[in-house]
N, C-alpha and C. Protein backbone atom coordinates (compact mmCIF):
# COMPACT_ATOMS: atom_id res chain seq x y z
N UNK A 1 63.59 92.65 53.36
CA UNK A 1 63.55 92.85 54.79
C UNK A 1 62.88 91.67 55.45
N UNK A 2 63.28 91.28 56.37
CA UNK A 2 62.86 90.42 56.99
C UNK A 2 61.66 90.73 58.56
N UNK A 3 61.03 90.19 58.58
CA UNK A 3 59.75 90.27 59.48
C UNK A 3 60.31 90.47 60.78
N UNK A 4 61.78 90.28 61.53
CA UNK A 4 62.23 89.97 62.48
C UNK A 4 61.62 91.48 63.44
N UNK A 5 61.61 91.06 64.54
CA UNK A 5 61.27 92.38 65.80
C UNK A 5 62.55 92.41 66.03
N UNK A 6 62.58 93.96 66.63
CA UNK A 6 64.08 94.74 66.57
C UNK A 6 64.22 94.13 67.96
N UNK A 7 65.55 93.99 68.36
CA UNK A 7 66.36 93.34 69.75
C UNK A 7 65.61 94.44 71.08
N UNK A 8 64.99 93.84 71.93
CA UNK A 8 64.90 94.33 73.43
C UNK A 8 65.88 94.42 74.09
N UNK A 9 66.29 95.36 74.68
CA UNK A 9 67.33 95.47 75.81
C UNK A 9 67.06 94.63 76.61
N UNK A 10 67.68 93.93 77.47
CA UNK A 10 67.47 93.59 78.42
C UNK A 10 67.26 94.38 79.70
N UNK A 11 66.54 94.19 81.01
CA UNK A 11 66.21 94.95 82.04
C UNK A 11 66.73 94.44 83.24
N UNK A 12 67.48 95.24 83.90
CA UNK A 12 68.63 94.60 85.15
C UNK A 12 67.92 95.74 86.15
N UNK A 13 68.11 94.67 87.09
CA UNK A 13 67.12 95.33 88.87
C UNK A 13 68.71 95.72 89.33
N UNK A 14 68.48 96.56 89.02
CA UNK A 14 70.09 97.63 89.85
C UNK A 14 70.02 97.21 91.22
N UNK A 15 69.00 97.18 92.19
CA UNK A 15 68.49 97.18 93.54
C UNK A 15 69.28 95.84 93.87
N UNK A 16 68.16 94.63 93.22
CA UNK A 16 68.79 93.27 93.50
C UNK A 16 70.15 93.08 92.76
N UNK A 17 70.63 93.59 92.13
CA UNK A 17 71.99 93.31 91.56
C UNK A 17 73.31 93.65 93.10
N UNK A 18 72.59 95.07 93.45
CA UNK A 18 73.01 95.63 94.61
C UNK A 18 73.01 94.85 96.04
N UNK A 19 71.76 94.21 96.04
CA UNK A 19 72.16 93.12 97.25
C UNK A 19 72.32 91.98 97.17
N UNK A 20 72.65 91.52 95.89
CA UNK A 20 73.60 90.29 95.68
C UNK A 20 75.09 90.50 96.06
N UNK A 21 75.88 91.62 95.62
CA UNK A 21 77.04 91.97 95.92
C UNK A 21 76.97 91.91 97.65
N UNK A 22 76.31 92.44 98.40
CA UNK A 22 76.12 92.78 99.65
C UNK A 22 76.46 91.73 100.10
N UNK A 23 75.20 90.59 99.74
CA UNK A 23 75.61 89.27 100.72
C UNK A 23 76.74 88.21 100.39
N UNK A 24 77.04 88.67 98.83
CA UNK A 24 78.22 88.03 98.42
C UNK A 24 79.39 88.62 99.55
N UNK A 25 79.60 89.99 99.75
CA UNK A 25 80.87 90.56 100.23
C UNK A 25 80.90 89.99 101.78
N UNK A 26 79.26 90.07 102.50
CA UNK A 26 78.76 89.82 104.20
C UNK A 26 79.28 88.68 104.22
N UNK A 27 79.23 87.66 103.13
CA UNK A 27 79.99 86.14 103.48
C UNK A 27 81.40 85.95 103.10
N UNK A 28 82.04 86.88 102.47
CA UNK A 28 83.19 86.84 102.49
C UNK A 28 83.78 87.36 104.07
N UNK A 29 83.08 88.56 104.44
CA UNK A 29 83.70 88.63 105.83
C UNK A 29 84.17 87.51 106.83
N UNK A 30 83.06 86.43 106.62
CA UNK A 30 82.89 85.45 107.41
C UNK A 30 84.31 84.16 107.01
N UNK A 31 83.82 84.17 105.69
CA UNK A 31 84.91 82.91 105.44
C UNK A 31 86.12 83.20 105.22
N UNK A 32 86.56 84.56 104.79
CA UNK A 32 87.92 85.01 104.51
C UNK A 32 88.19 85.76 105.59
N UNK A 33 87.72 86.13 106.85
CA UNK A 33 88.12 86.98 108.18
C UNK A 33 89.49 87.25 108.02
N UNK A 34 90.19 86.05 108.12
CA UNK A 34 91.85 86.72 108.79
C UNK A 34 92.70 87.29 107.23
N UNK A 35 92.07 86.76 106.39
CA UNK A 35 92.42 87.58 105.39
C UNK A 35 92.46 88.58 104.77
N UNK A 36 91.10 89.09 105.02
CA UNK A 36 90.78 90.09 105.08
C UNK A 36 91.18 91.22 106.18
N UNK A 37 91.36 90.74 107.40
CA UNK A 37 91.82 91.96 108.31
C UNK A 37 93.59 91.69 107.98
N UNK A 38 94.13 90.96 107.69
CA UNK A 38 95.96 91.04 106.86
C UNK A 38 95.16 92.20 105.91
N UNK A 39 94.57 92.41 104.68
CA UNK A 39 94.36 92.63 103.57
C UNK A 39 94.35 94.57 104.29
N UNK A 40 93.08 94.50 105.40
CA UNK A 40 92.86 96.11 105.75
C UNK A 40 94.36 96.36 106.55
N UNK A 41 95.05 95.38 107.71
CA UNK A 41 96.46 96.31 108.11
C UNK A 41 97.32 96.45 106.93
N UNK A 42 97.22 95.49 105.73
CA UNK A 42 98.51 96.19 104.74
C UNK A 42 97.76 97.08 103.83
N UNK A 43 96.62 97.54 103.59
CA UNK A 43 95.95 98.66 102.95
C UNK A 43 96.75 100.39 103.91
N UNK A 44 96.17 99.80 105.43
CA UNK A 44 96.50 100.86 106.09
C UNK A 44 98.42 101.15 106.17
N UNK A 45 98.90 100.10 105.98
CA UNK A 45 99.68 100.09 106.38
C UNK A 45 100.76 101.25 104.71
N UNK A 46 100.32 100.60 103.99
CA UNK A 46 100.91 101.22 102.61
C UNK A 46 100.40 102.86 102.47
N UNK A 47 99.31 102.71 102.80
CA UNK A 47 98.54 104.31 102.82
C UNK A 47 99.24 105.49 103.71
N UNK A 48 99.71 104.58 105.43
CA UNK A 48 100.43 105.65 105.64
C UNK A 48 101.86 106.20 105.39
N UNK A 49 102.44 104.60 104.80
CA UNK A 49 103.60 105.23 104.45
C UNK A 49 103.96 105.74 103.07
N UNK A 50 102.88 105.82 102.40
CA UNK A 50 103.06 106.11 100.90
C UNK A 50 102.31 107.35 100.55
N UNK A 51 100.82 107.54 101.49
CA UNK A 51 99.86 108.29 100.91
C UNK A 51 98.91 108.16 100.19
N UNK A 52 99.00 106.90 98.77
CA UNK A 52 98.09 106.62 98.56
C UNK A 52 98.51 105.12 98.07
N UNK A 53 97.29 104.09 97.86
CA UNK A 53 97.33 102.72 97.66
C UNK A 53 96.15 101.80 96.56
N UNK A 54 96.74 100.65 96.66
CA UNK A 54 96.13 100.22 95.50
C UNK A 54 95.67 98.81 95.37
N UNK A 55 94.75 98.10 95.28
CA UNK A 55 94.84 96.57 95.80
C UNK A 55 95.67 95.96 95.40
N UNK A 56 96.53 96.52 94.29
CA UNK A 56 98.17 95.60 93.91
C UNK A 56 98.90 95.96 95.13
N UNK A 57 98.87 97.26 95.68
CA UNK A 57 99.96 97.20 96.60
C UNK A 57 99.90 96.29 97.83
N UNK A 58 98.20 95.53 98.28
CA UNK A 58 97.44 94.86 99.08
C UNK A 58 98.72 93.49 98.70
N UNK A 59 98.11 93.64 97.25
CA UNK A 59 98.82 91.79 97.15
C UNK A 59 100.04 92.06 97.08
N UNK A 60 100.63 92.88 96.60
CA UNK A 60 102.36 92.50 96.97
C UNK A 60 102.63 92.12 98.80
N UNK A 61 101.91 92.77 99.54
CA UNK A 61 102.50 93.01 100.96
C UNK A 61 102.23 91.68 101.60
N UNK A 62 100.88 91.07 101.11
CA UNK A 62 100.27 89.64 101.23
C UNK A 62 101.06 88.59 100.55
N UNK A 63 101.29 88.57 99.13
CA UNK A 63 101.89 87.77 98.74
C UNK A 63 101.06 86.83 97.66
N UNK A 64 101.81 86.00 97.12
CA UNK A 64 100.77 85.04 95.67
C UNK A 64 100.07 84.63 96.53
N UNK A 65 100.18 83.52 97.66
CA UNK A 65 99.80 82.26 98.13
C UNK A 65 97.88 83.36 98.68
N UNK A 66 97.55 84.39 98.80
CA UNK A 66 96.46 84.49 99.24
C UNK A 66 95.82 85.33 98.18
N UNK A 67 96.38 84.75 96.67
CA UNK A 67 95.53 85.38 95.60
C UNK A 67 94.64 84.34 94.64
N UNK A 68 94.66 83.32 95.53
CA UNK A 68 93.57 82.26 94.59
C UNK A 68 92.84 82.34 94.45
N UNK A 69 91.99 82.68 95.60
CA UNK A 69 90.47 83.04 94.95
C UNK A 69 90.50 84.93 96.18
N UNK A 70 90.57 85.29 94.81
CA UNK A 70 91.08 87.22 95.46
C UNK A 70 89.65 88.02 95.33
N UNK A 71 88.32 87.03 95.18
CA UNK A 71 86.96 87.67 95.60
C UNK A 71 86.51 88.81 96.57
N UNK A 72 87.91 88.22 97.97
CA UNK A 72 86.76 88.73 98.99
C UNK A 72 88.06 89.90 99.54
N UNK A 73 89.09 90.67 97.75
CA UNK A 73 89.10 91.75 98.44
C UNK A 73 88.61 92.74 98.71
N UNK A 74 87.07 92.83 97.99
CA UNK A 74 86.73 94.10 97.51
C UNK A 74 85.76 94.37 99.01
N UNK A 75 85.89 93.02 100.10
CA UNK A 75 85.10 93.22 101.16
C UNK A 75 86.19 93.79 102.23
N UNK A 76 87.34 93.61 101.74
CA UNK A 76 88.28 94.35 102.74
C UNK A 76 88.54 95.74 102.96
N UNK A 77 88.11 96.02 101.68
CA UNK A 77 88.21 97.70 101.22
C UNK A 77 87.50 98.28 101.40
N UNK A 78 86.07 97.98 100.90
CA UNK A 78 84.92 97.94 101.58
C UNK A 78 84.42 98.59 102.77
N UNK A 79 84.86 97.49 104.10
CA UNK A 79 85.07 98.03 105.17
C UNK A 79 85.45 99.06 105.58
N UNK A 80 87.05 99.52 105.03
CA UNK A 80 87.46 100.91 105.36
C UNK A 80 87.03 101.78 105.02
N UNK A 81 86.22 101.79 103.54
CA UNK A 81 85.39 102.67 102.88
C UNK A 81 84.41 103.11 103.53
N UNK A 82 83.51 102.09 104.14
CA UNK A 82 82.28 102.34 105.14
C UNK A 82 82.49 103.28 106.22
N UNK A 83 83.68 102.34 107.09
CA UNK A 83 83.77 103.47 108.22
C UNK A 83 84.81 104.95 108.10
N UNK A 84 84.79 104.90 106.92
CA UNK A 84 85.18 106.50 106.29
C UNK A 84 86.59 106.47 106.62
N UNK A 85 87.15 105.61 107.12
CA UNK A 85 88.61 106.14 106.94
C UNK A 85 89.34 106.01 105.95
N UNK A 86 89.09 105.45 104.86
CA UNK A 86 89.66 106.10 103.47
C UNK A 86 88.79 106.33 102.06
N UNK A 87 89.25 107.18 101.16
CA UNK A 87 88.43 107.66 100.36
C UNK A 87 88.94 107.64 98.93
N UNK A 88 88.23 107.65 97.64
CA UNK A 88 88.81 107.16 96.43
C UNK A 88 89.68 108.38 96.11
N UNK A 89 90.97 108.39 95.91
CA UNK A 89 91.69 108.77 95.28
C UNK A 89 91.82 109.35 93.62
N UNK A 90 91.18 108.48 93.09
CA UNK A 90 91.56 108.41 91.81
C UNK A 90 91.42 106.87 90.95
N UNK A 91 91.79 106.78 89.90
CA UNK A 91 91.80 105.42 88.90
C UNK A 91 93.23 104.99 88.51
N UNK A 92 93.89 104.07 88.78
CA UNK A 92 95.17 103.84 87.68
C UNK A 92 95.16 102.27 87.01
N UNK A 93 95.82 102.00 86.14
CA UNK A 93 96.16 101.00 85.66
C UNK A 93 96.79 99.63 86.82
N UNK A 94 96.05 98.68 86.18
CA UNK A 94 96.67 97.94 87.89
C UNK A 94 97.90 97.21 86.93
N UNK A 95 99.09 96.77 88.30
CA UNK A 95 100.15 96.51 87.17
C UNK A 95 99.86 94.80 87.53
N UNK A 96 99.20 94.09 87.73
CA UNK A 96 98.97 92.43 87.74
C UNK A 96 98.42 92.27 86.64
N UNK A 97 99.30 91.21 86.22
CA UNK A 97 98.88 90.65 84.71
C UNK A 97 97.62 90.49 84.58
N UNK A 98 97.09 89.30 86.04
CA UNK A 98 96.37 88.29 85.90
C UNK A 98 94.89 89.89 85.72
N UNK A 99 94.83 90.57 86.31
CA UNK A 99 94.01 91.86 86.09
C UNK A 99 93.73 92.66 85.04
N UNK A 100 94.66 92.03 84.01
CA UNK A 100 94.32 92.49 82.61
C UNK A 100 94.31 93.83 82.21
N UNK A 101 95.54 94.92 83.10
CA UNK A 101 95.53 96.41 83.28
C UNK A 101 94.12 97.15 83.33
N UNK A 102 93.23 96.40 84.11
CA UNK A 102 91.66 96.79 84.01
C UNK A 102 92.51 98.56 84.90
N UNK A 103 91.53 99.15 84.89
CA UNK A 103 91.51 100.47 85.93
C UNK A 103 91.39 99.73 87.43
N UNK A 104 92.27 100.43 88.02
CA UNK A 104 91.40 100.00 89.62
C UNK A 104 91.65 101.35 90.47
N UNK A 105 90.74 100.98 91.86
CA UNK A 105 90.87 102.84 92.16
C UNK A 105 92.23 103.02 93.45
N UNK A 106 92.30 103.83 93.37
CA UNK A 106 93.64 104.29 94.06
C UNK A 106 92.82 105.17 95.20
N UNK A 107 93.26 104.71 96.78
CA UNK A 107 93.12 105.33 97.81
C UNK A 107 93.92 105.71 98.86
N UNK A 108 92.97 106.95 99.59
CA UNK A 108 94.02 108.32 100.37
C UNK A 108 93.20 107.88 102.28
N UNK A 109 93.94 107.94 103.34
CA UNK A 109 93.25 108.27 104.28
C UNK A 109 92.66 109.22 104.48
N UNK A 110 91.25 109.25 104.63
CA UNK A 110 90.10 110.20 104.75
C UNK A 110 90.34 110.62 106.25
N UNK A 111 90.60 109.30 107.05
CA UNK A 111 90.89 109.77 108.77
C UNK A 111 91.77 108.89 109.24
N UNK A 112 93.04 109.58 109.55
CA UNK A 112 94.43 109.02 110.15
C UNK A 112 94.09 108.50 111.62
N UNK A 113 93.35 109.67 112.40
CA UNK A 113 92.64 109.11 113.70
C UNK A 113 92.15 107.93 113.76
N UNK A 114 90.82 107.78 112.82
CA UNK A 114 90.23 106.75 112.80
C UNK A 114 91.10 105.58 112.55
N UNK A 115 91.71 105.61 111.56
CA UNK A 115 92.79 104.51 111.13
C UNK A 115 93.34 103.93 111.94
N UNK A 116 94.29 104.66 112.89
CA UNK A 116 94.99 104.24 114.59
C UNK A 116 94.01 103.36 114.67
N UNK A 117 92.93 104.26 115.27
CA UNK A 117 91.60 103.37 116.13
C UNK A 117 91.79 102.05 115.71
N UNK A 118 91.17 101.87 114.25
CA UNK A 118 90.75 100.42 113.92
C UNK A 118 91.80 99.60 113.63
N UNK A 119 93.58 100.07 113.92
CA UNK A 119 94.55 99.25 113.53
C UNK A 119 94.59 98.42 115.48
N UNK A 120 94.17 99.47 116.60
CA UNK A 120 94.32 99.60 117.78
C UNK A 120 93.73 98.46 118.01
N UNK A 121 92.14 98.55 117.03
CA UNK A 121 91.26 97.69 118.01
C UNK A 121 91.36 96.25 116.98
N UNK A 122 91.64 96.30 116.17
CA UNK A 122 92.15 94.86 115.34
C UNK A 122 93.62 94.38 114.72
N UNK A 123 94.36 94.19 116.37
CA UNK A 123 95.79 93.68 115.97
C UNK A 123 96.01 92.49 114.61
N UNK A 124 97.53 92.48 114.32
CA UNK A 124 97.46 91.45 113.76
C UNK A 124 97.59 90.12 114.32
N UNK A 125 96.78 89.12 113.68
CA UNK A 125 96.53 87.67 113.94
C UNK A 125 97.08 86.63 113.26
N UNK A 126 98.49 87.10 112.81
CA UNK A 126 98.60 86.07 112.07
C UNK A 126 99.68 85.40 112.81
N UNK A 127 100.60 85.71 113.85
CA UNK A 127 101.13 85.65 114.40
C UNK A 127 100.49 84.68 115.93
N UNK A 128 101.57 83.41 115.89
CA UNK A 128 101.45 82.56 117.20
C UNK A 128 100.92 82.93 118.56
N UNK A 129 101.60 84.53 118.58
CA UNK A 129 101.16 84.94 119.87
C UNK A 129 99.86 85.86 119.53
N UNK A 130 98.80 85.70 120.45
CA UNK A 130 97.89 86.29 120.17
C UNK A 130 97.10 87.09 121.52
N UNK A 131 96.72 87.89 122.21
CA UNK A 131 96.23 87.92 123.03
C UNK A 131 95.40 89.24 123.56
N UNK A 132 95.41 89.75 122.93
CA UNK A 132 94.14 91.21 122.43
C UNK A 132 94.78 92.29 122.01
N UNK A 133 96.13 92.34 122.89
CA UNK A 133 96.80 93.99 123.33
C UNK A 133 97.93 93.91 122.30
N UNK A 134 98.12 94.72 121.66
CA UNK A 134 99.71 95.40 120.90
C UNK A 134 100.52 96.41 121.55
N UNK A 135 101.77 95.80 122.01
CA UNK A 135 102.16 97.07 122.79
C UNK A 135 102.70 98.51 121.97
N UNK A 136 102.62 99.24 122.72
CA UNK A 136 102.48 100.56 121.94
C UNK A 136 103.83 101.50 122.68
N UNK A 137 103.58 100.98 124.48
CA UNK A 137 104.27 101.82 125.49
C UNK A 137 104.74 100.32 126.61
N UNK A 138 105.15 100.53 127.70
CA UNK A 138 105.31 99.64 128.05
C UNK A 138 106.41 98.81 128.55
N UNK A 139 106.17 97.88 129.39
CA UNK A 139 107.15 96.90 129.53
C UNK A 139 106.50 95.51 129.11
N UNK A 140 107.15 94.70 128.10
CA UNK A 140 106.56 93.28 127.74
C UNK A 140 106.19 92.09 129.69
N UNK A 141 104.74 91.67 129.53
CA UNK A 141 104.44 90.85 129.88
C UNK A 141 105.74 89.69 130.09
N UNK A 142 106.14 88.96 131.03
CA UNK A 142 106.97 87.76 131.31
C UNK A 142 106.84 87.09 130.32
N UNK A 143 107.74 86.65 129.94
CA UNK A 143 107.68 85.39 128.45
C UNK A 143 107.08 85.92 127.41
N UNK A 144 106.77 86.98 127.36
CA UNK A 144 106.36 86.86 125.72
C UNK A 144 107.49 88.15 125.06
N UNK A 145 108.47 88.35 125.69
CA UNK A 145 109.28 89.70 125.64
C UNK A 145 109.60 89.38 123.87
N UNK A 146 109.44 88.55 123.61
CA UNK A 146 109.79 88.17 122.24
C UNK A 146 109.47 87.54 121.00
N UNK A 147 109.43 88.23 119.72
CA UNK A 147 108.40 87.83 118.87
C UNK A 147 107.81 89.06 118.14
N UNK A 148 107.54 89.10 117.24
CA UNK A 148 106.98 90.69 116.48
C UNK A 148 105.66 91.29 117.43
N UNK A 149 105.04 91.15 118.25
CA UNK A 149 104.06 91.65 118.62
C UNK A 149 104.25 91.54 120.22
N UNK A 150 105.30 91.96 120.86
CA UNK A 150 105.64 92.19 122.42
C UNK A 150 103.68 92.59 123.26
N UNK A 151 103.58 91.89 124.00
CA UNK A 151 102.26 92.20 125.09
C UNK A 151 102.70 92.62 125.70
N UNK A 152 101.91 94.25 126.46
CA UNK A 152 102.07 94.67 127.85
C UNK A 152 100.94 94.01 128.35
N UNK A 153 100.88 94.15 129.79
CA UNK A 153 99.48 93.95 130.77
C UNK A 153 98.76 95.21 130.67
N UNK A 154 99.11 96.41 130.13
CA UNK A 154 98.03 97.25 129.97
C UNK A 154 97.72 97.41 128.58
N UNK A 155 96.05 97.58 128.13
CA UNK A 155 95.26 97.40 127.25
C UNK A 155 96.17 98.60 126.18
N UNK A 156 95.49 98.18 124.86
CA UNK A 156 95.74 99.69 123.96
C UNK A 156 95.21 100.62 124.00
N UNK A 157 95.46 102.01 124.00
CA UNK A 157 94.87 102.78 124.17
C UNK A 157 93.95 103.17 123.45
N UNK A 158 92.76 103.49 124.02
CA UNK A 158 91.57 103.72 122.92
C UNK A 158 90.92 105.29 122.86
N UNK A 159 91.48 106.18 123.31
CA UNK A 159 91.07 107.67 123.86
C UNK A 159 90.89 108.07 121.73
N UNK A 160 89.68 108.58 122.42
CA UNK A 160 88.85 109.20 120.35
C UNK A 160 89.94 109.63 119.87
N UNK A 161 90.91 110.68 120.28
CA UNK A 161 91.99 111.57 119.27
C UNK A 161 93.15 110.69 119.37
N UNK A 162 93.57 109.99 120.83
CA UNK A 162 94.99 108.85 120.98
C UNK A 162 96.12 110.03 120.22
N UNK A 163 96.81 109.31 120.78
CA UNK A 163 98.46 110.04 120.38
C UNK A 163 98.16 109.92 119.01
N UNK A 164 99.53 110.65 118.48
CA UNK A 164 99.78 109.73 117.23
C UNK A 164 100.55 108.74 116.70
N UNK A 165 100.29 108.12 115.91
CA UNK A 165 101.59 106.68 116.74
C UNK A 165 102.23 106.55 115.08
N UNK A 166 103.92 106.05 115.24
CA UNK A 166 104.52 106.36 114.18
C UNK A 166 103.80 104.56 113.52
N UNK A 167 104.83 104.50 112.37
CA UNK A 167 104.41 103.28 111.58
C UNK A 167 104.88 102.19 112.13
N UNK A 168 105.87 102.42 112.90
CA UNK A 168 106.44 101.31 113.58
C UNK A 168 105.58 100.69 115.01
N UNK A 169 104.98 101.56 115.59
CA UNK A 169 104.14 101.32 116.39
C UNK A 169 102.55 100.68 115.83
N UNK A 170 102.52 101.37 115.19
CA UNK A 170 100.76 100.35 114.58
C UNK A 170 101.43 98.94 113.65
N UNK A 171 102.50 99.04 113.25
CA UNK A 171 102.87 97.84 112.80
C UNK A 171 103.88 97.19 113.04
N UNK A 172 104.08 96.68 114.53
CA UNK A 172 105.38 95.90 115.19
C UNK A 172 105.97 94.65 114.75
N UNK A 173 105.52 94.45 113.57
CA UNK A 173 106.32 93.17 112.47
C UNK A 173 107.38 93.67 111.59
């Protein structure tokens, strides 16, 4: 037998492990923004027409070109998670190679209301024309009658319950 001392575990600060992720994800908000809000309308967007979703279904709707460095999706999800409008589903096999069929979790809208809301109050931006409002109802603004995202001169509606608006309306692309 040899004199050796038996192996110590090592000791991990769960706490600071916890707000490393935090400020890792807080600066992804910042540097990946428009990616991240593409990343939450095609989360929302698959959820309502499917029911439930998956960050593969994120990147198919996105595409390769915004999976190079795919860090700052877990801050996109994140988000929706926080403000409760969707909730874990479940676990499945992810079907991206590069993911190594790890588990990933599969999610349900927790609040369809809420969802409207935050599709209402954060159009998409990826698009030339940009200018706060998504029309919903309406007659298009002069000159912009054309283009995936038609502007009225009146704002979106923001009333707590709001209609309910089909898929074609929260997503005019």
């Amino acid at each position: 037998m040899s004199g050796a001392a038996p192996k110590q575990r090592r000791k991990f600060d769960a706490a600071a492990g916890e707000a490393r992720k935090l400020a890792a994800l807080a600066g992804h908000e910042v540097r990946y923004a428009s990616e991240i809000r593409a990343a939450r309308r095609a989360l929302l967007r698959v959820l309502f027409e499917r029911g439930t979703a998956t960050v593969d279904d994120v990147w198919a709707v996105l595409g390769e070109a915004k999976q190079r460095r795919p860090t700052w999706m877990g801050a996109a999800v994140r988000g929706l998670r926080v403000l409760r409008i969707l909730r874990r589903a479940g676990y499945v096999e992810t079907a991206r190679a590069v993911a190594h069929s790890r588990p990933v979790t599969s999610w349900e809208l927790a609040d369809r209301g809420a969802a409207e809301r935050w599709l209402r109050e954060h159009p998409d931006r990826s698009h030339a024309l940009d200018v706060g409002t998504v029309a919903t109802t309406g007659p298009p603004v002069a000159g912009n009658a054309t283009g995936p995202a038609a502007v009225t001169a009146e704002p979106a509606q923001k009333a707590p319950g709001g209609p309910k608006l089909s898929t074609a309306e929260l997503f005019p692309f």
